[in-house]
Protein backbone atom coordinates (compact mmCIF):
# COMPACT_ATOMS: atom_id res chain seq x y z
CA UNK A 1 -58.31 2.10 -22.27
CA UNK A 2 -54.87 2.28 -23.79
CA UNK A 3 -53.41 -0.45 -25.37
CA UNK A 4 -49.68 -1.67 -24.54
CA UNK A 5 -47.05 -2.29 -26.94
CA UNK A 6 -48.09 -5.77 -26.92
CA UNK A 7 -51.30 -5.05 -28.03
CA UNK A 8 -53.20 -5.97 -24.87
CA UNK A 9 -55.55 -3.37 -23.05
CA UNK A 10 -54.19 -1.85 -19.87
CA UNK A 11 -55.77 0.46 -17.12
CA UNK A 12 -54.65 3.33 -17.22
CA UNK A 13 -53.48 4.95 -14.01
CA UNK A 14 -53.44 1.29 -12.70
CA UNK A 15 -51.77 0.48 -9.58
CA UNK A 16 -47.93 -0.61 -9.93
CA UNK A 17 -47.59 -1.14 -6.27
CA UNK A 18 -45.70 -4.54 -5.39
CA UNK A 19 -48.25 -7.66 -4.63
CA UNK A 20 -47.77 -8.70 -0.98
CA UNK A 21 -45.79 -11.91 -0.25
CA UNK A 22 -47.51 -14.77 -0.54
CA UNK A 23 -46.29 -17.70 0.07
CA UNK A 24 -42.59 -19.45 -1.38
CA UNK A 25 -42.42 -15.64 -1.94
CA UNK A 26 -39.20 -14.36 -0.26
CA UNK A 27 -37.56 -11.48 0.47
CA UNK A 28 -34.80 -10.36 1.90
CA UNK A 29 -32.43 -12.83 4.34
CA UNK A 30 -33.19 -14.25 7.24
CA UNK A 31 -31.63 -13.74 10.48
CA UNK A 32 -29.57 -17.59 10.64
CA UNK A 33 -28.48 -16.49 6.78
CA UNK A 34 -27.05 -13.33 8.43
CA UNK A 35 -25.17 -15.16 11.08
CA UNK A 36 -24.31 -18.05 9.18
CA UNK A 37 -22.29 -15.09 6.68
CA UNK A 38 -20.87 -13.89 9.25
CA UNK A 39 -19.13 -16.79 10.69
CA UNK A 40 -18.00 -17.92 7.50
CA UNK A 41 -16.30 -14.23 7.18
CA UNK A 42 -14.63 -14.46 10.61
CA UNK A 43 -13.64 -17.87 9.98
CA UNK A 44 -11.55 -16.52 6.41
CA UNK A 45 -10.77 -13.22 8.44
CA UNK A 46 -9.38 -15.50 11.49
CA UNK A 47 -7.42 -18.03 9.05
CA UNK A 48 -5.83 -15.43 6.84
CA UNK A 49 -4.30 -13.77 10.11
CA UNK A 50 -2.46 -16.77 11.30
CA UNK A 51 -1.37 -16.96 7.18
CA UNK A 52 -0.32 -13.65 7.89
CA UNK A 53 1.94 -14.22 11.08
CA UNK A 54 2.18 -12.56 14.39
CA UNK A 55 -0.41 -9.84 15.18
CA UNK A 56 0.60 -6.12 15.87
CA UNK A 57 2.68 -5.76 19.03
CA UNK A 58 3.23 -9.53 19.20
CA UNK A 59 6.82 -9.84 17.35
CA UNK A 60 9.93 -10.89 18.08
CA UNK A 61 11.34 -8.83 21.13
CA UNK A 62 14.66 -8.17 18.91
CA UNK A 63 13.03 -7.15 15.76
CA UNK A 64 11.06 -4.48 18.66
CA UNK A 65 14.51 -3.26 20.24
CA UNK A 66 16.11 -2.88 16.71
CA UNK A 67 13.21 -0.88 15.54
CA UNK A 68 13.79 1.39 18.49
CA UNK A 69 17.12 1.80 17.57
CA UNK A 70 16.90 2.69 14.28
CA UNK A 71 14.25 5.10 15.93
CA UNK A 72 16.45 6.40 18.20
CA UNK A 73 19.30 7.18 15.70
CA UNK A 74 17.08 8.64 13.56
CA UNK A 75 16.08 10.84 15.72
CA UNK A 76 19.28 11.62 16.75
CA UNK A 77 19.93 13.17 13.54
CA UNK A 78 16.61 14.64 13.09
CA UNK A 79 17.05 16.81 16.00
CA UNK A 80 20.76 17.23 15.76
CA UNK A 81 21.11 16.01 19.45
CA UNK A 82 22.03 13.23 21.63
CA UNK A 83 19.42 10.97 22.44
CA UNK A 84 19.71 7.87 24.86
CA UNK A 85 18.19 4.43 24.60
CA UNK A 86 18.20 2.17 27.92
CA UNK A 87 18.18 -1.55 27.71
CA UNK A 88 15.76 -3.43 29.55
CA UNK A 89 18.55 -4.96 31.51
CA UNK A 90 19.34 -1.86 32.75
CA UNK A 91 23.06 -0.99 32.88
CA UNK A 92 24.72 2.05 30.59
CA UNK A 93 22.23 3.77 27.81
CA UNK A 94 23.83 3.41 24.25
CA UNK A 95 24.09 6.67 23.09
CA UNK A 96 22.76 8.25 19.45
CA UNK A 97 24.79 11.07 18.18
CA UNK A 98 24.04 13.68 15.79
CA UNK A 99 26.25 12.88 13.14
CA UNK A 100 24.87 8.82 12.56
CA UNK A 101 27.60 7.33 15.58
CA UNK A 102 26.79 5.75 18.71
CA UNK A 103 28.23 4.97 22.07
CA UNK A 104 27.98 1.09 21.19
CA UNK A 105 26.49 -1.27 23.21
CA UNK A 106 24.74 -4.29 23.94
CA UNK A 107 21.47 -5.34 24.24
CA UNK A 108 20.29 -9.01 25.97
CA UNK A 109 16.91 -10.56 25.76
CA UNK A 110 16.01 -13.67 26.75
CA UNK A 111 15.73 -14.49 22.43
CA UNK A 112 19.13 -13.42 21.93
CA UNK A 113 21.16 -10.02 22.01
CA UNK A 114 21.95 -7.45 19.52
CA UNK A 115 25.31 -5.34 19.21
CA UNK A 116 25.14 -1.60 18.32
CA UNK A 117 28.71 -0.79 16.56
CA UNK A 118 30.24 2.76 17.91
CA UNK A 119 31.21 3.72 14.85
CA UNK A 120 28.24 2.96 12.61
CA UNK A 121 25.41 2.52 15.12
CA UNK A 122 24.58 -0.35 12.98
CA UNK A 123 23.23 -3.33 14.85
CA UNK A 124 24.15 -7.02 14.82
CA UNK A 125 23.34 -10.01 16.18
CA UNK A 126 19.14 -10.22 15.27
């Protein structure tokens, strides 16, 4: 029999496999430890998005329109062509030219209205 560093005898070729559980023996989680983990995360996930603010697609109508302005005049330049934005109201499409200028115009929501200057194509009024 070989002897281990410690000086006791071993077996060799002995079997290494793990004992079986026996009791106040655990492994692993159990399935309420699972779910209780997970609530906790969707609780943090669920606080830190109202920390955050609004979710995607639920902002402020005029920050929406003056992103699809500047997306429209950038465009506009992009493809060195006119391109037309409609107000929900309806009424006359303010115009994006080539060059950076617009028509000018005016857009009304119900939260307030923005101004697109002719000259600049800069908006006011958020």
């Amino acid at each position: 029999m070989p002897i281990s560093p410690t000086g006791r005898m071993t077996m060799a070729g002995a079997d290494r496999r793990p004992r079986p559980n026996r009791p106040g023996l655990r492994r692993g989680f159990t399935l309420i430890e699972l779910m209780v983990v997970l609530v906790i995360v969707g609780l943090a996930l669920s606080l830190a998005a109202l920390e955050y603010g609004t979710l995607p697609g639920q902002g402020d109508p005029r920050d929406i329109w003056a992103t699809q302005l500047n997306d429209a005049r950038n465009q506009a330049m992009r493809r060195g062509r006119v391109v037309a934005l409609t107000p929900p109201q309806g009424g006359e499409a303010i115009l994006f030219y080539p060059d950076g200028a617009s028509s000018g115009g005016e857009i009304v929501l119900p939260e307030g209205r923005l101004v697109v200057d002719p000259v600049t194509a800069l908006f006011s009024g958020r």
